[in-house]
Protein backbone atom coordinates (compact mmCIF):
# COMPACT_ATOMS: atom_id res chain seq x y z
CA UNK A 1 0.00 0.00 0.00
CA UNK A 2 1.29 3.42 -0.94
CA UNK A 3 0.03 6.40 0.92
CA UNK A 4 -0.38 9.61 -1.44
CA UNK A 5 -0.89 13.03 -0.24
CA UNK A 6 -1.81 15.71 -2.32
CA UNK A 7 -3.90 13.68 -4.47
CA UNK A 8 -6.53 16.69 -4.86
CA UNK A 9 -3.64 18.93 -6.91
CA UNK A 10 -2.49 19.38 -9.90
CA UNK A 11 0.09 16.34 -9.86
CA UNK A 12 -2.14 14.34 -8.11
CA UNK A 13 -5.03 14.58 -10.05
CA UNK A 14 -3.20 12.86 -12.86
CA UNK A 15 -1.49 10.76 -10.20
CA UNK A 16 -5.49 9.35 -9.41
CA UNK A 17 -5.40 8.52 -13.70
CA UNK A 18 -2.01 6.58 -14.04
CA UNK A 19 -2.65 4.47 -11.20
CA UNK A 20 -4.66 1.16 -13.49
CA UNK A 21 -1.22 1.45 -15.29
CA UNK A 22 1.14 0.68 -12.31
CA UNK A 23 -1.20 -1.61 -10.63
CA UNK A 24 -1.10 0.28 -7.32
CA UNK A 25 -3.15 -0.28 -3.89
CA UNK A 26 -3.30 3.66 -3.37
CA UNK A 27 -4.50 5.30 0.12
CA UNK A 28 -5.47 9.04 0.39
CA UNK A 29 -5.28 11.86 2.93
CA UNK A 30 -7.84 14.24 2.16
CA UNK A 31 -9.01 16.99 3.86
CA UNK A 32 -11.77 18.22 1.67
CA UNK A 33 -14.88 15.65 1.51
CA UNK A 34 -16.27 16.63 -1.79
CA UNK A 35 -12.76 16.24 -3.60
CA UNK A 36 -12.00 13.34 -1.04
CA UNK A 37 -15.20 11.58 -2.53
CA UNK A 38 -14.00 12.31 -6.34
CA UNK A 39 -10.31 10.07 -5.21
CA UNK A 40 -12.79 7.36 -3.64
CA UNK A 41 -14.80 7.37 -7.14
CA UNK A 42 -11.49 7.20 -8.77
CA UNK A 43 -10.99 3.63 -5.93
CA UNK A 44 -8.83 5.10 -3.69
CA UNK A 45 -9.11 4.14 0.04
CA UNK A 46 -9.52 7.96 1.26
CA UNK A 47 -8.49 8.87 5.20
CA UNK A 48 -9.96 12.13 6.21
CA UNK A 49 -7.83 14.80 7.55
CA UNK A 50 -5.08 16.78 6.49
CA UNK A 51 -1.34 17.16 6.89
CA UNK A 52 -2.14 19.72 10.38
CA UNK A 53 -4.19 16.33 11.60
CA UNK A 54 -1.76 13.99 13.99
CA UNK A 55 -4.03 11.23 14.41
CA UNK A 56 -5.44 11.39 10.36
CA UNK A 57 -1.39 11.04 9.30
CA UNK A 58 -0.71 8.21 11.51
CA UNK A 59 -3.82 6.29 10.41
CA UNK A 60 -3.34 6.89 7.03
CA UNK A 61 0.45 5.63 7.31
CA UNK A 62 -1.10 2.26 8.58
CA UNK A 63 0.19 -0.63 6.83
CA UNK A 64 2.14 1.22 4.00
CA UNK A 65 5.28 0.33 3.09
CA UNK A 66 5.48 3.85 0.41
CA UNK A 67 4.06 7.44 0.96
CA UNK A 68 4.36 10.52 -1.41
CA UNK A 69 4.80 13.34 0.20
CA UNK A 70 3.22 16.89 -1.71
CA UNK A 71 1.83 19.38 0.44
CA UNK A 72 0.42 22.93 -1.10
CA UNK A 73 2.30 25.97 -0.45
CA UNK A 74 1.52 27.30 3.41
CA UNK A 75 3.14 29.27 6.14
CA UNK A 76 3.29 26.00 7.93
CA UNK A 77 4.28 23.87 4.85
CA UNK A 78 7.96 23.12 6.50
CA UNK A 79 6.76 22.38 9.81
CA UNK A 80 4.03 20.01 8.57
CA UNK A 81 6.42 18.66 6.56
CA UNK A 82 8.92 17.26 9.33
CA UNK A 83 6.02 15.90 11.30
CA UNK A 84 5.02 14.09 8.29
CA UNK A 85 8.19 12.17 8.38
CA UNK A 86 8.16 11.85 12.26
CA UNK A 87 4.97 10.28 11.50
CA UNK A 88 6.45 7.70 9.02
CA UNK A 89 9.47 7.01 11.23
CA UNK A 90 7.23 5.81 13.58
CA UNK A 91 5.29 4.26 10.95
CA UNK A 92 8.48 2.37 9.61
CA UNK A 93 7.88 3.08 6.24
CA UNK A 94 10.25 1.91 3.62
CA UNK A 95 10.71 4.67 1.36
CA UNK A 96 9.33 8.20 1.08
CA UNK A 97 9.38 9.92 -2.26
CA UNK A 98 9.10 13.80 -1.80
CA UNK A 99 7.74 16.46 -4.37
CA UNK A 100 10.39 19.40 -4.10
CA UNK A 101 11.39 22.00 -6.12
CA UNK A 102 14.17 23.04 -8.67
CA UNK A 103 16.92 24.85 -7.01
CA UNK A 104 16.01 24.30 -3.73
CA UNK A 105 18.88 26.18 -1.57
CA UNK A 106 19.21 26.69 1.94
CA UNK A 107 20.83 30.36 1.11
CA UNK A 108 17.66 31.17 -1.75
CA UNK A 109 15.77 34.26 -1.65
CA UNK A 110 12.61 32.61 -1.91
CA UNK A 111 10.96 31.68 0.93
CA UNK A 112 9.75 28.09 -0.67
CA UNK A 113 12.98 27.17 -1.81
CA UNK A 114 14.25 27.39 1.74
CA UNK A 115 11.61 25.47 2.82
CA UNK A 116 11.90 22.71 0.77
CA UNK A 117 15.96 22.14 0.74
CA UNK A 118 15.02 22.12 5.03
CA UNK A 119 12.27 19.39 4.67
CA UNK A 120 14.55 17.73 2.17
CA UNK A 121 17.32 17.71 4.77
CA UNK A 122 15.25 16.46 7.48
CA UNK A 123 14.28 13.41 5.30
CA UNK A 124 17.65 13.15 5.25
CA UNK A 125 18.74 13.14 8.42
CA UNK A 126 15.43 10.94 9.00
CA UNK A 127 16.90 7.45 8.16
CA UNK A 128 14.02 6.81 5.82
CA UNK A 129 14.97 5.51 2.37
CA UNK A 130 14.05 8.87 0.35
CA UNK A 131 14.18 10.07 -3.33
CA UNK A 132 13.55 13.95 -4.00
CA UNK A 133 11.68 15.11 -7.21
CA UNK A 134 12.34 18.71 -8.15
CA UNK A 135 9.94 19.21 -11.18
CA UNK A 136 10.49 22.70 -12.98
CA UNK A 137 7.80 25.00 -13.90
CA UNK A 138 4.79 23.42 -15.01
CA UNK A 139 2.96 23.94 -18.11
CA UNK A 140 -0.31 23.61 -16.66
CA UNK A 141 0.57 27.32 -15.11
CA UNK A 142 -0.55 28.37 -18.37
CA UNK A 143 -4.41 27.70 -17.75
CA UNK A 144 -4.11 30.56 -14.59
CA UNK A 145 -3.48 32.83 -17.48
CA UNK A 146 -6.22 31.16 -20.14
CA UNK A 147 -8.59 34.20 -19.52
CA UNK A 148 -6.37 36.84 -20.39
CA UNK A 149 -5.39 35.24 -23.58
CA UNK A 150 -9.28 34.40 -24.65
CA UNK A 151 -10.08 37.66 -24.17
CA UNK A 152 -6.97 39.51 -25.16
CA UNK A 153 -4.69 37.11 -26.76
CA UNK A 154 -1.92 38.38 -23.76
CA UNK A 155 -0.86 36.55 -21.09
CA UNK A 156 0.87 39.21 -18.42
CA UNK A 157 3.89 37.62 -16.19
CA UNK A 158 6.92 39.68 -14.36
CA UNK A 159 9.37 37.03 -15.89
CA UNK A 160 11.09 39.38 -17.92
CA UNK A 161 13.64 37.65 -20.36
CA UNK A 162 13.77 34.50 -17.69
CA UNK A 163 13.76 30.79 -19.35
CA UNK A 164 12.47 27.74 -18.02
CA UNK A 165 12.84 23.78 -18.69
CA UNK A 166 8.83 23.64 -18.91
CA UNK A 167 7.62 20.14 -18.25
CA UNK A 168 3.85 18.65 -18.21
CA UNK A 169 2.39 17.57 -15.08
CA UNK A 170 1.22 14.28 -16.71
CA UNK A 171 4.98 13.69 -17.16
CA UNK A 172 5.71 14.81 -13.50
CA UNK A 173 2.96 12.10 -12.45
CA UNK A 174 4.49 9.67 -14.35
CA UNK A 175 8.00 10.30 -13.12
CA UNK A 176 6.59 10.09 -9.55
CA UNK A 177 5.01 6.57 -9.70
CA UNK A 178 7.88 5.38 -11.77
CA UNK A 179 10.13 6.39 -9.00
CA UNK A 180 7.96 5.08 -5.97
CA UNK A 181 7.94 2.01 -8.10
CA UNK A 182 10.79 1.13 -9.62
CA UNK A 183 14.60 0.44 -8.09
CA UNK A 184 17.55 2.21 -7.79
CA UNK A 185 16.11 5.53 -6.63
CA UNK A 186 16.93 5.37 -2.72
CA UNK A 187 19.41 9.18 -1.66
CA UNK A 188 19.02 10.38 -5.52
CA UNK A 189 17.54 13.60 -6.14
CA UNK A 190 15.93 14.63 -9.89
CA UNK A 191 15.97 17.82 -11.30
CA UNK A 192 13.57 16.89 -13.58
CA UNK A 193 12.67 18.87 -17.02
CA UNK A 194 10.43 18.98 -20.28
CA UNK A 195 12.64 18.94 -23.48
CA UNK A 196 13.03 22.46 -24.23
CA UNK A 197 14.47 25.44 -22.65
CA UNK A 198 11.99 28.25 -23.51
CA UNK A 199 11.36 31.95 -22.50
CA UNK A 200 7.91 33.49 -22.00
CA UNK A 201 8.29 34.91 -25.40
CA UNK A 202 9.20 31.48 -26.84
CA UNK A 203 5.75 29.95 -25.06
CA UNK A 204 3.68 32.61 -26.29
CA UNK A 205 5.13 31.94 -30.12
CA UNK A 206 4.58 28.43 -29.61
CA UNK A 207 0.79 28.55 -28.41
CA UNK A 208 0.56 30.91 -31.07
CA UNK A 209 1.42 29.00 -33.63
CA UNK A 210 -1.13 25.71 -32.19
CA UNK A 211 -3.82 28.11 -31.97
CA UNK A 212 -3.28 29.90 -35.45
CA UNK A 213 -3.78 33.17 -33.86
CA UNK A 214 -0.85 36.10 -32.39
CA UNK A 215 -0.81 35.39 -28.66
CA UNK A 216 1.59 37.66 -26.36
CA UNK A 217 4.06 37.45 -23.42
CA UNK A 218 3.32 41.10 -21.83
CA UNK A 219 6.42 41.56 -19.34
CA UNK A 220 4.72 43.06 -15.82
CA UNK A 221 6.13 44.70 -13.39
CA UNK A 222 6.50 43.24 -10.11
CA UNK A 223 4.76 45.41 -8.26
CA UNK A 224 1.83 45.45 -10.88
CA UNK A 225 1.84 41.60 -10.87
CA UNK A 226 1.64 41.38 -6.58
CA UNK A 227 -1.34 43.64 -6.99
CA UNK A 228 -3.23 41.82 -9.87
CA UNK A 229 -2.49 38.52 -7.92
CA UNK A 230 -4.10 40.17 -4.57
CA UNK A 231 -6.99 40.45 -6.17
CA UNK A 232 -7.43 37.11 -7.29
CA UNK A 233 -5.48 35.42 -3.86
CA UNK A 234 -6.35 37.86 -1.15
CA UNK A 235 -3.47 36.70 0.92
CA UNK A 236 -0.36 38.88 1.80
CA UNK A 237 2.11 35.59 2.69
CA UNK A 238 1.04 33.64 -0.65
CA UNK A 239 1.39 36.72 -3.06
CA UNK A 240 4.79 37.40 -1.80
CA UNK A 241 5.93 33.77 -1.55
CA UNK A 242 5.16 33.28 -5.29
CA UNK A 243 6.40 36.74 -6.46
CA UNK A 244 9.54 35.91 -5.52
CA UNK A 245 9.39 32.84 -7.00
CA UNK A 246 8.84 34.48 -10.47
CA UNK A 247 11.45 36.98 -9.49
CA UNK A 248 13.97 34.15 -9.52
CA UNK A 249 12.57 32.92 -13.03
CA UNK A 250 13.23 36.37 -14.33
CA UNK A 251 16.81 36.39 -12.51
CA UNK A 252 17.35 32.66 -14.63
CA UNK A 253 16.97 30.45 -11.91
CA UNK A 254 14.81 28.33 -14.10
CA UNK A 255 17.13 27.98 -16.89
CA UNK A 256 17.68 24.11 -16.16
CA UNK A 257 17.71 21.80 -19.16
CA UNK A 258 18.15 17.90 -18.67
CA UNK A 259 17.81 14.67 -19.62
CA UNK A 260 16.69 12.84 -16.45
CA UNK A 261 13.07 12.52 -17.35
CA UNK A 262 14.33 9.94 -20.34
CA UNK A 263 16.84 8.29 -18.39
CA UNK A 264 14.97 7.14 -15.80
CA UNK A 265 10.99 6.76 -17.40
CA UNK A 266 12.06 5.24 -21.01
CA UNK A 267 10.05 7.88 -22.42
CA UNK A 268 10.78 11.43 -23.69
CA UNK A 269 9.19 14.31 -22.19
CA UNK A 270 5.81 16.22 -23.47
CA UNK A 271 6.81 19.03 -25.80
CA UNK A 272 5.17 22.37 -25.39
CA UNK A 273 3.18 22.56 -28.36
CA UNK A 274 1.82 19.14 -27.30
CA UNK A 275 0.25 20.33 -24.41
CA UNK A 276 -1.28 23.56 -26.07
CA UNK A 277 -2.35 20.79 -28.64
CA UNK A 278 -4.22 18.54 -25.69
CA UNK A 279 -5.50 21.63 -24.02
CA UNK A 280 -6.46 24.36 -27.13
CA UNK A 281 -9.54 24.11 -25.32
CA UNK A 282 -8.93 26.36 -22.72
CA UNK A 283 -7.15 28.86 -25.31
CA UNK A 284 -10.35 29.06 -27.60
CA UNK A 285 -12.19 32.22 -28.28
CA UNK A 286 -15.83 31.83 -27.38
């Protein structure tokens, strides 16, 4: 058995799909009953609680031998985190695979990058067998910025000239359960990326081109971006967390290009204009 958490996401939303494929007897922490009752449709044993809930972690570790660990961005993300592992320590589980992120550094500027190289450490330091996925920036980030492009055919982000290895979240999915799976995994740590190394400009040209209409990257000022997202994500902490996310994208910290996808899947990565293929829908005009 193979406890997932964050199965109500993005990555683990097509998590929930692959699993026929692999074959795997999947258990759930969810905290939200009508999304918890979508991953029991989908026949997934669902324990209800979240990551903040002791006595929901420690029954949901029960009899696993494999967890996935994915928890949404939150002011208490690192310490939930650690007590997560605490939890399977005590649960003696054999091997945690944990959903990082590129360039996690203990010296970042960002916030969430600190917070994940600590958690990552932790696992460490945990004596838990442990692989670390560090996905790069995901392609389905594009549908957050579907409406402006429908009705204006721009998409407004304060990346400036910044590139990124853009990878699908089907392939992250797929990396995950190959890795939770498979052998040969236990200490490594995977920068993992799509196949090209694009800037917002590039993605614009490209989704341009699928859609057979001019689409355009609009570089926005920081401060102009933290505002528009306020009104959207009333929330001081989360604004600022991912602003300075972005501001590293802009700075190049997302300018990571590699082959580990392939190595370790058998399979080469979803190309850009494959996804804006799959999801045109979303970039329609009415």
């Amino acid at each position: 058995m193979i406890l997932f958490t964050g199965l109500t996401g993005a990555v683990g939303t097509e998590i929930i799909k692959l699993l026929p494929e692999y074959g795997i007897r999947a258990r759930g922490l969810a905290r939200n009953s009508d999304k918890a009752e979508v991953v029991r449709q989908a026949g997934v044993e669902v324990v209800s609680g979240g990551l903040e809930d002791e006595d929901a972690v420690s029954a949901a570790l029960q009899d696993c031998d494999r967890a996935f660990l994915l928890m949404a961005n939150s002011r208490q993300q690192l310490e939930l985190e650690k007590s997560f592992v605490d939890a399977a320590v005590n649960a003696d589980i054999g091997h945690i695979v944990k959903m990082s992120a590129n360039g996690a550094d203990s010296n970042s500027k960002a916030l969430l990058k600190r917070y994940h190289v600590d958690s990552e450490q932790y696992l460490r330091e945990s004596g838990l067998r442990y692989t670390l996925v560090r996905p790069n920036f995901f392609m389905q980030n594009m549908l957050h910025v579907a409406g402006s492009i429908v009705e204006q055919d721009k998409f407004f982000m304060p990346m400036r000239d910044g590139q990124v290895g853009i990878i699908d979240v089907r392939d992250v999915a797929h990396f995950v359960l190959t890795v939770l799976t498979g052998s040969g995994h236990d200490g490594k740590t995977y920068e993992i990326t799509g196949p090209e190394l694009l800037s917002f400009h590039d993605i614009a040209s490209q989704l341009s081109e699928v859609m057979g209409r001019e689409i355009s990257y609009i570089d926005q000022p920081a401060p102009e971006f933290r505002s528009s997202l306020l009104q959207w994500v009333p929330d001081d902490w989360y604004v600022e967390t991912v602003s300075e996310l972005f501001e590293l994208i802009a700075q190049g910290s997302g300018a990571i290009l590699n082959d580990e996808y392939t190595r370790v899947t058998g399979k080469a990565p979803t190309t850009l204009r494959r996804f804006f293929r799959d999801y045109s829908s979303f970039f329609e005009k009415a």
